[in-house]
N, C-alpha and C. Protein backbone atom coordinates (compact mmCIF):
# COMPACT_ATOMS: atom_id res chain seq x y z
N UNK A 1 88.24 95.08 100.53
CA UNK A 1 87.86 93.87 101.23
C UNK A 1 88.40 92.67 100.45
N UNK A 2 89.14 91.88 100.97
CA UNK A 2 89.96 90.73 100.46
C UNK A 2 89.23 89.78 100.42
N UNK A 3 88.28 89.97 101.10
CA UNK A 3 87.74 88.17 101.30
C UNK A 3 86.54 87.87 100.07
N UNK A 4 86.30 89.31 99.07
CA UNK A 4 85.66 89.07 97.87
C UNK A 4 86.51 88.29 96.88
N UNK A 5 87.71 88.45 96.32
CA UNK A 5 88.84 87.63 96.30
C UNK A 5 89.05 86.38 96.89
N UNK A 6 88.84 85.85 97.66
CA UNK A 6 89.16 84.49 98.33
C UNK A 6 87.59 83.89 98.01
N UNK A 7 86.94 84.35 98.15
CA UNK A 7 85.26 83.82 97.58
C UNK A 7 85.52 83.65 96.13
N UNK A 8 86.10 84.27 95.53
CA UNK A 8 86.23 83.98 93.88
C UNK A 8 87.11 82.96 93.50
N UNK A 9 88.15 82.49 94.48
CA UNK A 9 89.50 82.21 94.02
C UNK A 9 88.95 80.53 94.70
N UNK A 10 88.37 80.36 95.62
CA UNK A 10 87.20 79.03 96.25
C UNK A 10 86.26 78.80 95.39
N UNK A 11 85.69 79.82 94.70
CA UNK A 11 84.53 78.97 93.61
C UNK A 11 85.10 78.46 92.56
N UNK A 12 85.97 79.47 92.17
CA UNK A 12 87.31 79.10 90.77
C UNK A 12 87.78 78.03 90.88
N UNK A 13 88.72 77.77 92.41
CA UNK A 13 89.04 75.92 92.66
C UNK A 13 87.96 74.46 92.61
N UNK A 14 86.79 75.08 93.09
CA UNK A 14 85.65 74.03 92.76
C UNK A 14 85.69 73.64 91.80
N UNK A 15 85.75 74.74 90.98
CA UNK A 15 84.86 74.95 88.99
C UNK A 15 86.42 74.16 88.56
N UNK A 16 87.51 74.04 89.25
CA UNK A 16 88.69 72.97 88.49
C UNK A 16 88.64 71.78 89.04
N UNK A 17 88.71 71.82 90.15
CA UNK A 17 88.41 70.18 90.95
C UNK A 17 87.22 69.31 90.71
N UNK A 18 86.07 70.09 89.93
CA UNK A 18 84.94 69.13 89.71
C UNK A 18 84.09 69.58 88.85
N UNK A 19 83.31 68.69 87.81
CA UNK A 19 82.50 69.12 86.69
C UNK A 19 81.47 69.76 87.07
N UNK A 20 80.71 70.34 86.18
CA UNK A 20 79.82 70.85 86.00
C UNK A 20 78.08 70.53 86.81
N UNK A 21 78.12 68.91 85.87
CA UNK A 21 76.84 68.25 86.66
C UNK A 21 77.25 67.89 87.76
N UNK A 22 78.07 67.81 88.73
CA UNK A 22 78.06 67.51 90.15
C UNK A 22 78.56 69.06 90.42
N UNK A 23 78.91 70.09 90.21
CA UNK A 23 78.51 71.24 91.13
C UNK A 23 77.05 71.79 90.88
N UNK A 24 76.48 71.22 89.84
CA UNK A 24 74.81 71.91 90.24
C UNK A 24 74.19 70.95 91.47
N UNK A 25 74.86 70.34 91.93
CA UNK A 25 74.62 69.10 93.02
C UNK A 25 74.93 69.59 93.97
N UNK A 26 76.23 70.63 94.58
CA UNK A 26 76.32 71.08 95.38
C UNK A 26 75.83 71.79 96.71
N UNK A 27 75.79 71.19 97.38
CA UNK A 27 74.61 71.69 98.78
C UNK A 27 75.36 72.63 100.05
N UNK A 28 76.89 72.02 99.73
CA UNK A 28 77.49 73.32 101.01
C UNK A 28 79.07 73.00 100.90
N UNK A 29 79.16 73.91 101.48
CA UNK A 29 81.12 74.33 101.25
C UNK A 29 81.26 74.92 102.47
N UNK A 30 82.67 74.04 103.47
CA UNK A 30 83.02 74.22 104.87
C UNK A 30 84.30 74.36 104.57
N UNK A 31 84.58 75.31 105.28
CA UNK A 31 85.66 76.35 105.63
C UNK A 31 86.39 75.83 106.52
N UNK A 32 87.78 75.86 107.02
CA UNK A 32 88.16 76.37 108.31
C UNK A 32 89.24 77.42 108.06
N UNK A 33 89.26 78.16 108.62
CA UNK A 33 89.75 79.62 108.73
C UNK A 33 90.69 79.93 110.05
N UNK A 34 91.76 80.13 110.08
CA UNK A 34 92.50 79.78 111.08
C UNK A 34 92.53 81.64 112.02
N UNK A 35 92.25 81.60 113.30
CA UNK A 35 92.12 82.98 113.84
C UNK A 35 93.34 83.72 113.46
N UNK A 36 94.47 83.99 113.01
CA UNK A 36 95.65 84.42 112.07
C UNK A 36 96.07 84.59 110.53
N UNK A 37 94.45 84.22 110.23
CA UNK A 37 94.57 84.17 109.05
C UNK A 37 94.54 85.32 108.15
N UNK A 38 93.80 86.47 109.25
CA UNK A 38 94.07 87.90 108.80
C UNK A 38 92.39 87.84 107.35
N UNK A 39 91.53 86.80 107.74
CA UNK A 39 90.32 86.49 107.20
C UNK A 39 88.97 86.77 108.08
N UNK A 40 88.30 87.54 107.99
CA UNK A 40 87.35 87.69 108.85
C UNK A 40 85.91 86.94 108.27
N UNK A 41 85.34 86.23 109.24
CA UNK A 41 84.17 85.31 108.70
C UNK A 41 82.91 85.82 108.82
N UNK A 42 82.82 87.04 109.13
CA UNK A 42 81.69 87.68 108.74
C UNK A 42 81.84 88.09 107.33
N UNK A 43 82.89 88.99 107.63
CA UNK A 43 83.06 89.47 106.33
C UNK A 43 82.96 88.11 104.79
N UNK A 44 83.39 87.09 105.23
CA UNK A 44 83.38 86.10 104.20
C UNK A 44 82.26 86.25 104.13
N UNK A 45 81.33 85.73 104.87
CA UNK A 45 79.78 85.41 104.60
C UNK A 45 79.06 86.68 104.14
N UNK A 46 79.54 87.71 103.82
CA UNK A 46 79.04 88.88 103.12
C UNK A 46 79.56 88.75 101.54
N UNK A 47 80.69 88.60 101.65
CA UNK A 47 81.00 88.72 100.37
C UNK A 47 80.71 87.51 99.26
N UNK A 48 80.37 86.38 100.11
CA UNK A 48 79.85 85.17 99.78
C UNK A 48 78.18 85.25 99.05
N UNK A 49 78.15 86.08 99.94
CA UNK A 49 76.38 86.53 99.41
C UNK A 49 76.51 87.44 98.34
N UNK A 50 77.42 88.62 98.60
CA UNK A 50 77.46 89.36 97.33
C UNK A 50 77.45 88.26 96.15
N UNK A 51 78.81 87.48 96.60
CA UNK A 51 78.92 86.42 94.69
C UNK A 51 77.87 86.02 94.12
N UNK A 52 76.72 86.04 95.22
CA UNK A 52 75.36 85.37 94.28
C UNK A 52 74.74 85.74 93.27
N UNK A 53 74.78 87.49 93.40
CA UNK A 53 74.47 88.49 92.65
C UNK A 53 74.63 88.61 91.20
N UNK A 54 76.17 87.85 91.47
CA UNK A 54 76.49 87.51 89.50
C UNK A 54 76.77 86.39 89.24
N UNK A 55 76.59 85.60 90.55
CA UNK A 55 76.63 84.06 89.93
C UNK A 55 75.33 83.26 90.69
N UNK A 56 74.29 83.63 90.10
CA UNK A 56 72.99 82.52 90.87
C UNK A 56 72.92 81.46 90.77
N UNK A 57 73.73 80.58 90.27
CA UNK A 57 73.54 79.27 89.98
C UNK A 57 73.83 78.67 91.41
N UNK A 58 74.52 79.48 92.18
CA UNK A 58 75.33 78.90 93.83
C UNK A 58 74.27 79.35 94.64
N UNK A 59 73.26 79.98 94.32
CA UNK A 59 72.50 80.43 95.56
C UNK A 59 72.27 79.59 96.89
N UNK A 60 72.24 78.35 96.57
CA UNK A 60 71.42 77.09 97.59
C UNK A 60 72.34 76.61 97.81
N UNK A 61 73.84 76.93 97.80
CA UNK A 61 74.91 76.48 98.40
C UNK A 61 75.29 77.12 99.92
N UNK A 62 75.45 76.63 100.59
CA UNK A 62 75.43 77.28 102.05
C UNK A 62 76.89 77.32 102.13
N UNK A 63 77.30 78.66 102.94
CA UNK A 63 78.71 78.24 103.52
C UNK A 63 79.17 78.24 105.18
N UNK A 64 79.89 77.31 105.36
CA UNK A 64 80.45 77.19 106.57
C UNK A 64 81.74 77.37 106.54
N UNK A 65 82.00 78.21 108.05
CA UNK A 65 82.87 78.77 108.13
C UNK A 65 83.53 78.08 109.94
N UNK A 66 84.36 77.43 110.23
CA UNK A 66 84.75 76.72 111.73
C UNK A 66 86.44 77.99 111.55
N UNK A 67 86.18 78.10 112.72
CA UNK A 67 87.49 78.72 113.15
C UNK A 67 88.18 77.86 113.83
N UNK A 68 89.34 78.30 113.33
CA UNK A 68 90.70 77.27 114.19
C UNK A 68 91.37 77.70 114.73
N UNK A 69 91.94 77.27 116.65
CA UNK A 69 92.41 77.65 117.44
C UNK A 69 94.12 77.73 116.69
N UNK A 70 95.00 78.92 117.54
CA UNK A 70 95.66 79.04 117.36
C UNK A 70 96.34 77.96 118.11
N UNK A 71 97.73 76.79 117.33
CA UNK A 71 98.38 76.12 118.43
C UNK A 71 100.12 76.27 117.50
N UNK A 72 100.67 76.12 118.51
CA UNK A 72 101.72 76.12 118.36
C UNK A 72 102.63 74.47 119.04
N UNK A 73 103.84 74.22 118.41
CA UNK A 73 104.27 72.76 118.58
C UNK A 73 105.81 73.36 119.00
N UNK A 74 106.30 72.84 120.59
CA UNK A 74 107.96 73.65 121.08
C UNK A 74 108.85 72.90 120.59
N UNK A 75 109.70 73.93 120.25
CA UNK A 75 110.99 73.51 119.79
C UNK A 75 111.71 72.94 120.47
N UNK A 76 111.84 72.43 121.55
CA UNK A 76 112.70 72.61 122.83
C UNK A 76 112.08 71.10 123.22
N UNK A 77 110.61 71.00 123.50
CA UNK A 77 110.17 69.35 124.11
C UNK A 77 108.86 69.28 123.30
N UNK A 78 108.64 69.17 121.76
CA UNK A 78 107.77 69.26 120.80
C UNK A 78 106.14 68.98 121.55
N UNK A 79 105.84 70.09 122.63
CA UNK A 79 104.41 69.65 123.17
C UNK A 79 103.68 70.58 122.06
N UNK A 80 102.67 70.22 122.13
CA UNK A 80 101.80 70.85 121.34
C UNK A 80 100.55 71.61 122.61
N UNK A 81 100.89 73.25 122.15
CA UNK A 81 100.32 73.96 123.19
C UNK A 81 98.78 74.83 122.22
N UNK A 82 97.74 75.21 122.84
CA UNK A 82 96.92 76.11 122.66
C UNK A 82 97.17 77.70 122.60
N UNK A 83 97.15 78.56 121.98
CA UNK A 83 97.96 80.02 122.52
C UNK A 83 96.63 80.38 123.03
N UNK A 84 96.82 81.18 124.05
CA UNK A 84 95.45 81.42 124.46
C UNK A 84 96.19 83.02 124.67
N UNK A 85 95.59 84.06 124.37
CA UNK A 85 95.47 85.71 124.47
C UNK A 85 96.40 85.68 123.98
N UNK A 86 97.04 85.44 122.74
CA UNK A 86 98.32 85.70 121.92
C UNK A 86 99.65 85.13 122.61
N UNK A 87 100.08 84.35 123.58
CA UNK A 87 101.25 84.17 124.53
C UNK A 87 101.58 82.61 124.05
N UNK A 88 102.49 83.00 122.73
CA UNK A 88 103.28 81.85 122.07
C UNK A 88 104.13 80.89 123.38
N UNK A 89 103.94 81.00 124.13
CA UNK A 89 104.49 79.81 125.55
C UNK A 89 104.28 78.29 125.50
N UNK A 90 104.97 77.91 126.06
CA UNK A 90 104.57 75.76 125.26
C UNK A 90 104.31 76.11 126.92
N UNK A 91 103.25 75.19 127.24
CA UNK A 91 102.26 74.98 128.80
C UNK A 91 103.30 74.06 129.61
N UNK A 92 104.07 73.28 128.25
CA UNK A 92 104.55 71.85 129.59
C UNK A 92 106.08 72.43 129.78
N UNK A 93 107.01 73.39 128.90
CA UNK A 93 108.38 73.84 129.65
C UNK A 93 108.26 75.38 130.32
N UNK A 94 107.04 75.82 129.70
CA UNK A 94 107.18 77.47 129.64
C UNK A 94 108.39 78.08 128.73
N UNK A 95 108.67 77.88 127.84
CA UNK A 95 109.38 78.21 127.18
C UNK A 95 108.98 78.70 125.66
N UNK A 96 109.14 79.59 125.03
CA UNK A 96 108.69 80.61 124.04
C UNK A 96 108.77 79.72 122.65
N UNK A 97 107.50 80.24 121.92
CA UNK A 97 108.39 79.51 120.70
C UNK A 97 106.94 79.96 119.78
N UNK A 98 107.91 79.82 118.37
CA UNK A 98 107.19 80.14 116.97
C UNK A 98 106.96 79.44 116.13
N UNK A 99 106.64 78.33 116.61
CA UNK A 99 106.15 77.02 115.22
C UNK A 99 104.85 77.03 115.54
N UNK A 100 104.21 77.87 114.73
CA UNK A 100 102.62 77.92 114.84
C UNK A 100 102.40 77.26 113.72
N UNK A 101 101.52 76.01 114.45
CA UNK A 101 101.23 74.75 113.50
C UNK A 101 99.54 74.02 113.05
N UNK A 102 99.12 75.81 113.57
CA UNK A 102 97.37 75.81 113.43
C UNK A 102 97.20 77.32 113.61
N UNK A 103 96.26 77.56 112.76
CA UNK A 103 95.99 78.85 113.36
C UNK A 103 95.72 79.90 111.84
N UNK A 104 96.56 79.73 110.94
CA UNK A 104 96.93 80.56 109.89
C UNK A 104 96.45 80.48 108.40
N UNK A 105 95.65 78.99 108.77
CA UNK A 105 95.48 78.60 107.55
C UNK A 105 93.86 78.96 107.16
N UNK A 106 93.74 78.78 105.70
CA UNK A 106 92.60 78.96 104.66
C UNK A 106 91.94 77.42 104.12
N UNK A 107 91.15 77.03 104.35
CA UNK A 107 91.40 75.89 103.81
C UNK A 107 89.87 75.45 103.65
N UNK A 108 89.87 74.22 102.10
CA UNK A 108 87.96 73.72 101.96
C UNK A 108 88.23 72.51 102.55
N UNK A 109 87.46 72.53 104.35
CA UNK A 109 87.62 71.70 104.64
C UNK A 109 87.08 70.29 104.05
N UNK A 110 85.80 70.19 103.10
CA UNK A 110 84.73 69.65 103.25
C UNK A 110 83.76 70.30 101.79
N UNK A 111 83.38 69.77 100.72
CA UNK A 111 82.09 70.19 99.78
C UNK A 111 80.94 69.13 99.69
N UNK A 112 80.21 69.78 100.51
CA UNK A 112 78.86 68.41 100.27
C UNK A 112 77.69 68.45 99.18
N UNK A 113 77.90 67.50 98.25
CA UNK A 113 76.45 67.38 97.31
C UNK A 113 75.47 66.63 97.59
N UNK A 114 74.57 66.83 97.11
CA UNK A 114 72.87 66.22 97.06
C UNK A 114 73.38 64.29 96.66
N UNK A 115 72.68 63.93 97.15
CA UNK A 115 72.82 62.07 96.60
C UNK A 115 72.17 61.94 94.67
């Protein structure tokens, strides 16, 4: 399961991006997770809970997890389309295309602390 790894490698980036006394401040950590990301958000929120196990200091940290639609942007008349049931198609030429420009990514959208 990979996403025990990506839970470690997100608390690890916190623990560099910010001290100590403002992550015991920490109240929640938002996700967005792109449906291609080959990341499953259950599974995060399991393995998220496991981390507590050896790191309790995060217990009262909540996580959020927003999924992001897959979209793609055409090469051909740069519309920016929705893929809806996997069908990379731009809506305004009908014409095929692979600049998927949402969808794939991992990312902290958002860390909120206590005032």
């Amino acid at each position: 399961m990979h996403e025990t790894s990506i839970v470690n490698s997100i608390m690890r980036t916190l623990e560099q991006e910010f001290e100590r006394e403002k992550l015991n401040k920490m109240k929640a950590i938002h996700l967005k997770v792109g449906v291609l990301s080959n990341i499953e958000p259950r599974l995060l929120h399991n393995a998220y809970s496991a981390y507590h196990l050896t790191h309790p200091g995060y217990h009262h940290v909540e996580l959020h997890i927003e999924s992001t639609p897959l979209k793609i942007q055409c090469e051909v008349c740069n519309h920016i389309t929705d893929v809806q049931n996997y069908r990379f198609i731009c809506e305004n030429c009908d014409r095929p295309s692979k600049n998927v420009i949402q969808g794939e990514e991992m990312l902290i959208h958002k860390v909120e602390f206590e005032d």
